[in-house]
Structures are given as C-alpha cells and as structure tokens.
PDB file of N, CA and C in Angstrom:
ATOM      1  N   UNK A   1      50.175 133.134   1.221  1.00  0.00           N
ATOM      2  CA  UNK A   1      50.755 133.277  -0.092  1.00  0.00           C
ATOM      3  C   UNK A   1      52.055 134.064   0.020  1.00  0.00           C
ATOM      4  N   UNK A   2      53.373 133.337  -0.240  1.00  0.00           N
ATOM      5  CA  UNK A   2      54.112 134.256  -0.610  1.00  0.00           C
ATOM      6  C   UNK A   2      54.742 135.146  -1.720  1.00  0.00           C
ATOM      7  N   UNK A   3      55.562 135.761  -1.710  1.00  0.00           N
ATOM      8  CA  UNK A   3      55.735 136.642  -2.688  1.00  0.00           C
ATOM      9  C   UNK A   3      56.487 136.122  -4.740  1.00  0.00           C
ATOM     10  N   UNK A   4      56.691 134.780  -3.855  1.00  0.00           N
ATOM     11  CA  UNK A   4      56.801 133.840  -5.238  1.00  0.00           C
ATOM     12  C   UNK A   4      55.656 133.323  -5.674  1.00  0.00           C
ATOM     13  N   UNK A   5      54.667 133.209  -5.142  1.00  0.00           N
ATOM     14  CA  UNK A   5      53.275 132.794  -5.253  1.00  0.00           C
ATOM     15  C   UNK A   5      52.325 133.571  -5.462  1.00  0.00           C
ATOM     16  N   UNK A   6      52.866 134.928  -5.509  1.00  0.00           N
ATOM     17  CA  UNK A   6      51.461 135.658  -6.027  1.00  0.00           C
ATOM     18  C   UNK A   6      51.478 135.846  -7.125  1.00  0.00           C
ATOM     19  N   UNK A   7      49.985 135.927  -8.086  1.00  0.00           N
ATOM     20  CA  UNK A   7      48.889 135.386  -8.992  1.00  0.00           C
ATOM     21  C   UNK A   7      49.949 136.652  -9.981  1.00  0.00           C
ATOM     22  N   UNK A   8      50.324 136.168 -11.279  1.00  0.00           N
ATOM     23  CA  UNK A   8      50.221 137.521 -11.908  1.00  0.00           C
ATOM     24  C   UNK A   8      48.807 137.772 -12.813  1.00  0.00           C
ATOM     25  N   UNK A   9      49.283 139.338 -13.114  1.00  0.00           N
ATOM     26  CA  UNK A   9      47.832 139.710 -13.642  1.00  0.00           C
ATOM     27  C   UNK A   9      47.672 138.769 -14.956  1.00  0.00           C
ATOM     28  N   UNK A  10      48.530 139.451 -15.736  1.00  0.00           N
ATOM     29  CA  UNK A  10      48.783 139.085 -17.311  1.00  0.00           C
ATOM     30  C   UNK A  10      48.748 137.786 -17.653  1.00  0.00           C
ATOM     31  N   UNK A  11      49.170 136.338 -16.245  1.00  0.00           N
ATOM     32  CA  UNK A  11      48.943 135.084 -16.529  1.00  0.00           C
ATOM     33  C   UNK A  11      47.841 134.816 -17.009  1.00  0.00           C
ATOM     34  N   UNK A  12      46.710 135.305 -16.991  1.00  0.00           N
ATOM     35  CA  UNK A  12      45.116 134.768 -17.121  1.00  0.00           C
ATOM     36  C   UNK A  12      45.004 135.955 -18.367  1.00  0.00           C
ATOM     37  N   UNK A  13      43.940 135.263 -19.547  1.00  0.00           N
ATOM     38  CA  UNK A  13      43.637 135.743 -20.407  1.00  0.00           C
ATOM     39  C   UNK A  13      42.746 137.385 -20.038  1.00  0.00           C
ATOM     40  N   UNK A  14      41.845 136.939 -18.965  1.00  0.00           N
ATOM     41  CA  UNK A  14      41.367 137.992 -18.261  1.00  0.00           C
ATOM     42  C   UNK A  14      41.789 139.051 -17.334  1.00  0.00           C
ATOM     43  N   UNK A  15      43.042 138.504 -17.099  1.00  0.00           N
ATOM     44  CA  UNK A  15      43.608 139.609 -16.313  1.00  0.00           C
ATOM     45  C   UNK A  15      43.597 140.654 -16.266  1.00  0.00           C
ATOM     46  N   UNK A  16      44.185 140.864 -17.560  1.00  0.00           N
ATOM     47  CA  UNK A  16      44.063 142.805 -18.136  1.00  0.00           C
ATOM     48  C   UNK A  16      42.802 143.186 -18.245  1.00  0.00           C
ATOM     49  N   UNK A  17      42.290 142.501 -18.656  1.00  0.00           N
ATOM     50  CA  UNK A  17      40.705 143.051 -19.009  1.00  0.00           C
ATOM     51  C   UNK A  17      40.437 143.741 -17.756  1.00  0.00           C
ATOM     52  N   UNK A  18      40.408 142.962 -16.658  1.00  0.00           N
ATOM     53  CA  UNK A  18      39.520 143.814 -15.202  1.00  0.00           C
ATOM     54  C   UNK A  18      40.491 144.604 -15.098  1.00  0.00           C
ATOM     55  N   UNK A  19      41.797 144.932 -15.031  1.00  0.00           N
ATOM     56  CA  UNK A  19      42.648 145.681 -14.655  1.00  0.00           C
ATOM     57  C   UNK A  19      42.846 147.091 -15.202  1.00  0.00           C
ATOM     58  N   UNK A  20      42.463 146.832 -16.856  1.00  0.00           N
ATOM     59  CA  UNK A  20      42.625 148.337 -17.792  1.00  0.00           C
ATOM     60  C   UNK A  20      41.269 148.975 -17.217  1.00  0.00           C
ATOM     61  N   UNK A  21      40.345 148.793 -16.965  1.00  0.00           N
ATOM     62  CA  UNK A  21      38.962 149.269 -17.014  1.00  0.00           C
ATOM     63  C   UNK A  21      39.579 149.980 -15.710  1.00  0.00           C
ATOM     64  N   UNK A  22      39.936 149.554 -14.519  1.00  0.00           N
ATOM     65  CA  UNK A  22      39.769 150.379 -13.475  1.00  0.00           C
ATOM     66  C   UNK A  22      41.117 151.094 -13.446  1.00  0.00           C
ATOM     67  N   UNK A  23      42.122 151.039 -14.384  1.00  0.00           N
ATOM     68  CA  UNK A  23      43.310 152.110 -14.222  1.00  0.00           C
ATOM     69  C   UNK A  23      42.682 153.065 -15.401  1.00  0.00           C
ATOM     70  N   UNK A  24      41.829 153.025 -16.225  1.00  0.00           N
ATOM     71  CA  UNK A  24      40.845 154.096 -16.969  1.00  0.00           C
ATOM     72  C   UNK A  24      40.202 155.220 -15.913  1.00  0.00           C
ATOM     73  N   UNK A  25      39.705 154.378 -15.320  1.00  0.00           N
ATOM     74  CA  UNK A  25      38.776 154.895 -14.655  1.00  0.00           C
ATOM     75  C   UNK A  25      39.199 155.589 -13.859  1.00  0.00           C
ATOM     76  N   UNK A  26      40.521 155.538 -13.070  1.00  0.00           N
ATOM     77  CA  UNK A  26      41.178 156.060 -11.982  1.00  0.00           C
ATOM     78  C   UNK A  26      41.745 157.356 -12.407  1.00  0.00           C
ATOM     79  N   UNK A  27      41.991 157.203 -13.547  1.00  0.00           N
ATOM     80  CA  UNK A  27      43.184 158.177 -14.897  1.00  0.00           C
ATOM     81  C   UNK A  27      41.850 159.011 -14.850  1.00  0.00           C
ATOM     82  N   UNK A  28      40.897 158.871 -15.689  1.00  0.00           N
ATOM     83  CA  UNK A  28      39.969 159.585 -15.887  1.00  0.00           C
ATOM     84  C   UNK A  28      39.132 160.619 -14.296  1.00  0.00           C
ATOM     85  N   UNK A  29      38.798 160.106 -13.518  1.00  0.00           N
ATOM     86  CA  UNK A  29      38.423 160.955 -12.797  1.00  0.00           C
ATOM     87  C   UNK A  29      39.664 161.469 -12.104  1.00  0.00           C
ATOM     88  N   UNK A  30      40.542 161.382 -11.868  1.00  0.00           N
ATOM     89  CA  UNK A  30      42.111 162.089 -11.633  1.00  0.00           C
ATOM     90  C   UNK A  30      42.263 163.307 -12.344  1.00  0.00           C
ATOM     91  N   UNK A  31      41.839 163.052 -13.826  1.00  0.00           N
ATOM     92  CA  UNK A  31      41.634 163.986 -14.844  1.00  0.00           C
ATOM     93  C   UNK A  31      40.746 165.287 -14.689  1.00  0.00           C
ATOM     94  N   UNK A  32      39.348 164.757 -14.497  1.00  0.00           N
ATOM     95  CA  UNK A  32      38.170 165.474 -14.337  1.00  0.00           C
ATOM     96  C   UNK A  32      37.822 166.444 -12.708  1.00  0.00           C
ATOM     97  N   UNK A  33      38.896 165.362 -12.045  1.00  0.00           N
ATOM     98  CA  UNK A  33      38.735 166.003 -10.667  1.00  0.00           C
ATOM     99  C   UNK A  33      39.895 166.928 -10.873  1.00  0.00           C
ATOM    100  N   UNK A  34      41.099 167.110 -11.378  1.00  0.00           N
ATOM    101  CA  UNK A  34      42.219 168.084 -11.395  1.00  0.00           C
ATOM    102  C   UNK A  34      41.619 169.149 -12.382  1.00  0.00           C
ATOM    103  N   UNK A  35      40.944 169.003 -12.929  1.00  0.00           N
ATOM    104  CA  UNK A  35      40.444 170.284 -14.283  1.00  0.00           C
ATOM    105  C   UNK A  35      39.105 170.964 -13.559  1.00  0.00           C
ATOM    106  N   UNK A  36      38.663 170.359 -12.919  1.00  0.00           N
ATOM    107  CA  UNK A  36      37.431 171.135 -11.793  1.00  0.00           C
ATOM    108  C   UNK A  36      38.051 172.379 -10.847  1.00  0.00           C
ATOM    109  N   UNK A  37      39.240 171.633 -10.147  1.00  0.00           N
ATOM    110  CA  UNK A  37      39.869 172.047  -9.095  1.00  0.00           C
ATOM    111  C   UNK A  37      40.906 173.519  -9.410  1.00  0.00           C
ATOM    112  N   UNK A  38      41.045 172.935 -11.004  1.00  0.00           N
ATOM    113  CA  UNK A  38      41.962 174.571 -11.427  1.00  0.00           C
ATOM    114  C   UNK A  38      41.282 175.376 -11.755  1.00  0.00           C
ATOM    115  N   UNK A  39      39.914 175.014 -12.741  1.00  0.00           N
ATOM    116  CA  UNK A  39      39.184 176.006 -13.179  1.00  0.00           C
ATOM    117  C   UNK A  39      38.590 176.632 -12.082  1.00  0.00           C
ATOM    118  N   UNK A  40      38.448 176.321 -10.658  1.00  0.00           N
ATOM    119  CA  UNK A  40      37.832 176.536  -9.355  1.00  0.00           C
ATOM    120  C   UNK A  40      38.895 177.639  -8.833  1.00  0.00           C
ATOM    121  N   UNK A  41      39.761 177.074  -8.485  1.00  0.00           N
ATOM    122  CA  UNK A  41      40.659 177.953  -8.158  1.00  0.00           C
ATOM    123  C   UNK A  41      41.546 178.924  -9.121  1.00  0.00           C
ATOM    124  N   UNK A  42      40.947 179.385 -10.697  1.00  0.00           N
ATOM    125  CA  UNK A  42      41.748 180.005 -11.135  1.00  0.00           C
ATOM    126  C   UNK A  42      40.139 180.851 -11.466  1.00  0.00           C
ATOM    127  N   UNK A  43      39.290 180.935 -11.167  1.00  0.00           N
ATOM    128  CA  UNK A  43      38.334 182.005 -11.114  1.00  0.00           C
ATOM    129  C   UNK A  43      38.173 182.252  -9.479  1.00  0.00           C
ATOM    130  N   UNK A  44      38.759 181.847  -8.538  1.00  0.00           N
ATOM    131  CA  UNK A  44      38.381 182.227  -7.147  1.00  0.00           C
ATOM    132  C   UNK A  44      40.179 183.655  -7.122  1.00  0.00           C
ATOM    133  N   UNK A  45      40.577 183.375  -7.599  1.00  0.00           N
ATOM    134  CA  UNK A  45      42.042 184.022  -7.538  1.00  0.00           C
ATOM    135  C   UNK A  45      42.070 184.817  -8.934  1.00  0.00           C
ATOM    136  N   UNK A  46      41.234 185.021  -9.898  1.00  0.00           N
ATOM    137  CA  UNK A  46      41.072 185.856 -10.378  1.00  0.00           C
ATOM    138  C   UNK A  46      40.237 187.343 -10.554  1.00  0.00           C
ATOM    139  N   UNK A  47      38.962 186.819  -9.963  1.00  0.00           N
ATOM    140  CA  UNK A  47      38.173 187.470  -9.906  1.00  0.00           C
ATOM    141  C   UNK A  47      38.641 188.620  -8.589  1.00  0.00           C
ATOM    142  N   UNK A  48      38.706 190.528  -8.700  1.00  0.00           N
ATOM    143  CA  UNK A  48      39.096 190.741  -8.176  1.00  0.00           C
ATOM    144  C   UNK A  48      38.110 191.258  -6.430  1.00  0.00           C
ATOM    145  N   UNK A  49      36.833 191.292  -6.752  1.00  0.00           N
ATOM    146  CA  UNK A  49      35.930 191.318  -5.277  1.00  0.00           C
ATOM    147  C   UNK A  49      36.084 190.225  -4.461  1.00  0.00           C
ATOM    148  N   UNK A  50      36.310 188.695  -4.670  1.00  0.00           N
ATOM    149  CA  UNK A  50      36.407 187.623  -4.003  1.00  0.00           C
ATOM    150  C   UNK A  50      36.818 187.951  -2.531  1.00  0.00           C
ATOM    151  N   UNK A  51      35.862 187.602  -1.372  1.00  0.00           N
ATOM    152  CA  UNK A  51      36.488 187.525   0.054  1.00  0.00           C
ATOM    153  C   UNK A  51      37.977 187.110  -0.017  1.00  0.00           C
ATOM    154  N   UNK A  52      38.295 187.453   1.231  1.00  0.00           N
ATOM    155  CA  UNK A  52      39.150 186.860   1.426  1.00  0.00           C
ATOM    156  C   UNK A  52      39.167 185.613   2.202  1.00  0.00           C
ATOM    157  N   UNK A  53      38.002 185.358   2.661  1.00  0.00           N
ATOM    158  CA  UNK A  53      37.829 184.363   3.746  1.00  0.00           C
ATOM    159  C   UNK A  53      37.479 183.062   2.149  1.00  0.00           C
ATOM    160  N   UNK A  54      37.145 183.462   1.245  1.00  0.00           N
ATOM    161  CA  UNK A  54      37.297 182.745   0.276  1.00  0.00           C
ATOM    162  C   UNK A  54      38.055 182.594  -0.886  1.00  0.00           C
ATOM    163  N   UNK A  55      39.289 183.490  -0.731  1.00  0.00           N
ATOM    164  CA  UNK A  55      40.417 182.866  -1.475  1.00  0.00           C
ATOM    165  C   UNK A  55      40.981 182.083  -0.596  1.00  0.00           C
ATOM    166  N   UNK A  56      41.263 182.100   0.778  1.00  0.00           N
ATOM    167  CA  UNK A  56      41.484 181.278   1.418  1.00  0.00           C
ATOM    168  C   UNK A  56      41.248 179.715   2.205  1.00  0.00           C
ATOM    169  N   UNK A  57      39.463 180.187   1.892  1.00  0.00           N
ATOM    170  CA  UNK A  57      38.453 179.072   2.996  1.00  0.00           C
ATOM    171  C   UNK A  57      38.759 177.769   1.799  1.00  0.00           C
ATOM    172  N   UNK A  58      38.370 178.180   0.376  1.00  0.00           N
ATOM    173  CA  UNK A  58      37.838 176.589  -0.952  1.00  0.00           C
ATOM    174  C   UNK A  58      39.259 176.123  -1.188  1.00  0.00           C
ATOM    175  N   UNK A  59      40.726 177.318  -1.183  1.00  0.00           N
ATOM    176  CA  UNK A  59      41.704 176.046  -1.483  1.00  0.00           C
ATOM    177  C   UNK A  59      41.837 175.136  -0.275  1.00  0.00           C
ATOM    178  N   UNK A  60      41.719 175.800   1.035  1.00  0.00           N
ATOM    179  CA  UNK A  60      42.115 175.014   2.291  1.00  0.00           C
ATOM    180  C   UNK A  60      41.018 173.456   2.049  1.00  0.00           C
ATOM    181  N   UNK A  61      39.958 174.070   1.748  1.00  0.00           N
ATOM    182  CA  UNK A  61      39.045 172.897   1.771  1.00  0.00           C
ATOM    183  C   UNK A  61      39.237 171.870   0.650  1.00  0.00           C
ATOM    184  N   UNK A  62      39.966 172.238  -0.307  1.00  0.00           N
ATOM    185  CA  UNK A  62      39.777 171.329  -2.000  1.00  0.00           C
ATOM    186  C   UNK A  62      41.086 170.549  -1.398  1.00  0.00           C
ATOM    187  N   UNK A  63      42.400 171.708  -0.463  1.00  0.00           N
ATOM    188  CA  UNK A  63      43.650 170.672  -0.350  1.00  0.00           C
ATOM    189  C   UNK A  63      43.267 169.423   1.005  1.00  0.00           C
ATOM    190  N   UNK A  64      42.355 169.549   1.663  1.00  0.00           N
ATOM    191  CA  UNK A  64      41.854 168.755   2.523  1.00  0.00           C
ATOM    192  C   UNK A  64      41.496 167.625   1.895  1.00  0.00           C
ATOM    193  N   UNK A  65      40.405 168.033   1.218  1.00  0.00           N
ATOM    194  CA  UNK A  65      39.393 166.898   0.497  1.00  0.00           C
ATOM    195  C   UNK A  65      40.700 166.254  -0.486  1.00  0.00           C
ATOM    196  N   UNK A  66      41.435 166.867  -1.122  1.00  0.00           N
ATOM    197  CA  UNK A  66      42.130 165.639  -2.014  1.00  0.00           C
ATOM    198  C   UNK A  66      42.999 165.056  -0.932  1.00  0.00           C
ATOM    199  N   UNK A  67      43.756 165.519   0.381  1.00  0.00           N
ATOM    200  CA  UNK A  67      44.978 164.975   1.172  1.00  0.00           C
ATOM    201  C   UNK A  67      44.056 163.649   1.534  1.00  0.00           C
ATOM    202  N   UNK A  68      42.602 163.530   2.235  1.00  0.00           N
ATOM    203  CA  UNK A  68      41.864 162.699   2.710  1.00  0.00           C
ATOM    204  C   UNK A  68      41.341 161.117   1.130  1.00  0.00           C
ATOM    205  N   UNK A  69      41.499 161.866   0.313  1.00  0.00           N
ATOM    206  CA  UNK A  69      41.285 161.137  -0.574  1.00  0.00           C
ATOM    207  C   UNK A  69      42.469 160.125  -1.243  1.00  0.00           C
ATOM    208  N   UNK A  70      43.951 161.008  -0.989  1.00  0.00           N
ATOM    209  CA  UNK A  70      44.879 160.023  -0.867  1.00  0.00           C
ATOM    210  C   UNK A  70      44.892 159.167   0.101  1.00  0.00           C
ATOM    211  N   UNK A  71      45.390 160.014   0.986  1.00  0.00           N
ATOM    212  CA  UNK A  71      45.185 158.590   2.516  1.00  0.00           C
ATOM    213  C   UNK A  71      44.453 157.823   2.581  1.00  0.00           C
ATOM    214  N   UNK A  72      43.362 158.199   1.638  1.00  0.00           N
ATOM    215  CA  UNK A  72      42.616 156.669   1.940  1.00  0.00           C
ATOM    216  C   UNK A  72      43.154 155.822   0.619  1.00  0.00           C
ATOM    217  N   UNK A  73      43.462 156.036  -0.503  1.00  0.00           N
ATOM    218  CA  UNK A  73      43.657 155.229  -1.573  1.00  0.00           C
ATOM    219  C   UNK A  73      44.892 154.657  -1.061  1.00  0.00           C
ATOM    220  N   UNK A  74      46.030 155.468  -0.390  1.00  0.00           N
ATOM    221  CA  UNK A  74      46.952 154.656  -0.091  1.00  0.00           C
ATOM    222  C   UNK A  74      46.779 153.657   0.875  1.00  0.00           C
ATOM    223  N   UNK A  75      46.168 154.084   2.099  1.00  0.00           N
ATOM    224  CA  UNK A  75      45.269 153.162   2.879  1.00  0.00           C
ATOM    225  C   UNK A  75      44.769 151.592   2.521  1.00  0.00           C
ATOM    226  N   UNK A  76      43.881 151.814   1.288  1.00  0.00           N
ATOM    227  CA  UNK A  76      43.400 150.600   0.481  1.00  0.00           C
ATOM    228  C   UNK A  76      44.310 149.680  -0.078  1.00  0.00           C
ATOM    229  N   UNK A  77      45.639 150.638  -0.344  1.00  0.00           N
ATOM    230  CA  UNK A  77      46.302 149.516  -1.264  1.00  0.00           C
ATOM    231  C   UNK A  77      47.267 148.925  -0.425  1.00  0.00           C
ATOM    232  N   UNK A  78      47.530 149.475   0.816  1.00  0.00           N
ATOM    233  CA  UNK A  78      48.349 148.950   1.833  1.00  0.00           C
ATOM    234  C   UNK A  78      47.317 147.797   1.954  1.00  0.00           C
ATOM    235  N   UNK A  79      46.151 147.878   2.393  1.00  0.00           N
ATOM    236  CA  UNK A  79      45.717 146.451   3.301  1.00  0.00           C
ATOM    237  C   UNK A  79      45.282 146.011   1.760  1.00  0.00           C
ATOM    238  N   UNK A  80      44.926 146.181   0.563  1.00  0.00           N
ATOM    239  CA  UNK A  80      44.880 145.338  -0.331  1.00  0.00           C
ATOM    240  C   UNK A  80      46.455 144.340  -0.494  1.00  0.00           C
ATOM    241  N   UNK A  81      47.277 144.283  -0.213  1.00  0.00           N
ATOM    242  CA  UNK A  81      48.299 144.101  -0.350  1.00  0.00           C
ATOM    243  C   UNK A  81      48.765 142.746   0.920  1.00  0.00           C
ATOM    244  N   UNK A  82      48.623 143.354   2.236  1.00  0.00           N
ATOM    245  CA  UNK A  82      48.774 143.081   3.002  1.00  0.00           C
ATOM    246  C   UNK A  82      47.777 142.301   3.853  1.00  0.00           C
ATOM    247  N   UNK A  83      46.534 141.527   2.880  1.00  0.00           N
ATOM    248  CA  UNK A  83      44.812 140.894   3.605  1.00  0.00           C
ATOM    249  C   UNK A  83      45.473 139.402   3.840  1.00  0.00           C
ATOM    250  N   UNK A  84      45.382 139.148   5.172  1.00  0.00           N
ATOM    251  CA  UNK A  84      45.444 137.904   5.222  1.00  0.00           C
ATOM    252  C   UNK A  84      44.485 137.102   4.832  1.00  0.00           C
ATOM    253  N   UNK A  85      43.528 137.384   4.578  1.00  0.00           N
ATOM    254  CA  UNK A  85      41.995 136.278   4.484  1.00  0.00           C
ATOM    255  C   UNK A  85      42.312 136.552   2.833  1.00  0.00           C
ATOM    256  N   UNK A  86      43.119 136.416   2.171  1.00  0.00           N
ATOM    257  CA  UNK A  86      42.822 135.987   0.400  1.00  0.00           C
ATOM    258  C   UNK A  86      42.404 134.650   0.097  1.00  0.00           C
ATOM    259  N   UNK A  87      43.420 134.052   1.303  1.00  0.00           N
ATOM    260  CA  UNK A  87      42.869 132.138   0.749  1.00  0.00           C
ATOM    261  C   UNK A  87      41.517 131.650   1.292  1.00  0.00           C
ATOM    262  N   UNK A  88      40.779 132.723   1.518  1.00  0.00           N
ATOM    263  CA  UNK A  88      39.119 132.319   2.407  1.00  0.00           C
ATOM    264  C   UNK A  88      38.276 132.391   1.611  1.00  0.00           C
ATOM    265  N   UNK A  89      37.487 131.194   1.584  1.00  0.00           N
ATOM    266  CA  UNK A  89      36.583 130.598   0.240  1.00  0.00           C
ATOM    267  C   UNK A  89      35.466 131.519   1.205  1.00  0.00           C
ATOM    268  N   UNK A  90      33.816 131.548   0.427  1.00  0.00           N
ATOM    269  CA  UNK A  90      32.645 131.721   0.935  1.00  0.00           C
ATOM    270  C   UNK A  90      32.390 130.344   0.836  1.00  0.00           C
TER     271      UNK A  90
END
C-alpha cells in the first residue's frame, strides 16, 4: 500500500467511531496517570521526615516507568505504521 492508497479514517461511516473511543481512552488514562504521579510526588517532597533514599528512589522509578511506557507507545506506532503484512487475509 502506498501512501496515496492508504484507507482514510473519516472515509467509512465507522471510522471515527473506533477511533474517538481509543483517543478517549488514551486522553483519559494520560489524565489519571499524570494526577497520581503529582499527588505522589507532591506528598513525597512535602512531607518533611521522608528518606532521602525516597525522595529520590519513587521519582527515579515513576520517571523510568513513564520513559519505558513511551518507548513503547512510540515503538507501536512506528511498526503500526510501517507492518508489511496489512494486505494478509486469515
């Protein structure tokens, strides 16, 4: 398929339909996961007894866990993009 040939969404009555549901969904836990992560880190950096091995240890670990969670979404959309097997029936 080339790049004049690929499907648009909006051509098909259904298009949007599958498409809004999962950019909701993406928005939304983006949401829920960034409001976890401040309220996390704005009582670990407030509170004044907190280790130090844990003002330090949960952001290192929260900026891990989200860096790994991009790389892979970007990951996905590279080879979503780039699958040669689209024209392969079952």
């Amino acid at each position: 398929m080339s790049e004049s040939e690929e499907p648009d969404v909006f051509a098909k009555p259904t298009g949007w339909v599958s498409l809004a549901p999962a950019t909701l969904g993406i928005v939304g836990v983006v949401m829920v996961y960034g409001t976890i992560v401040f309220y996390v880190l704005k009582a670990i950096f407030t509170v004044e007894d907190t280790p130090w091995w844990v003002r330090f240890g949960v952001p290192a670990i929260v900026f891990g866990f989200t860096l790994t969670l991009l790389t892979v979404f970007v990951q996905r959309l590279k080879s979503a993009r780039t699958d040669k097997y689209t024209d392969v029936r079952d």
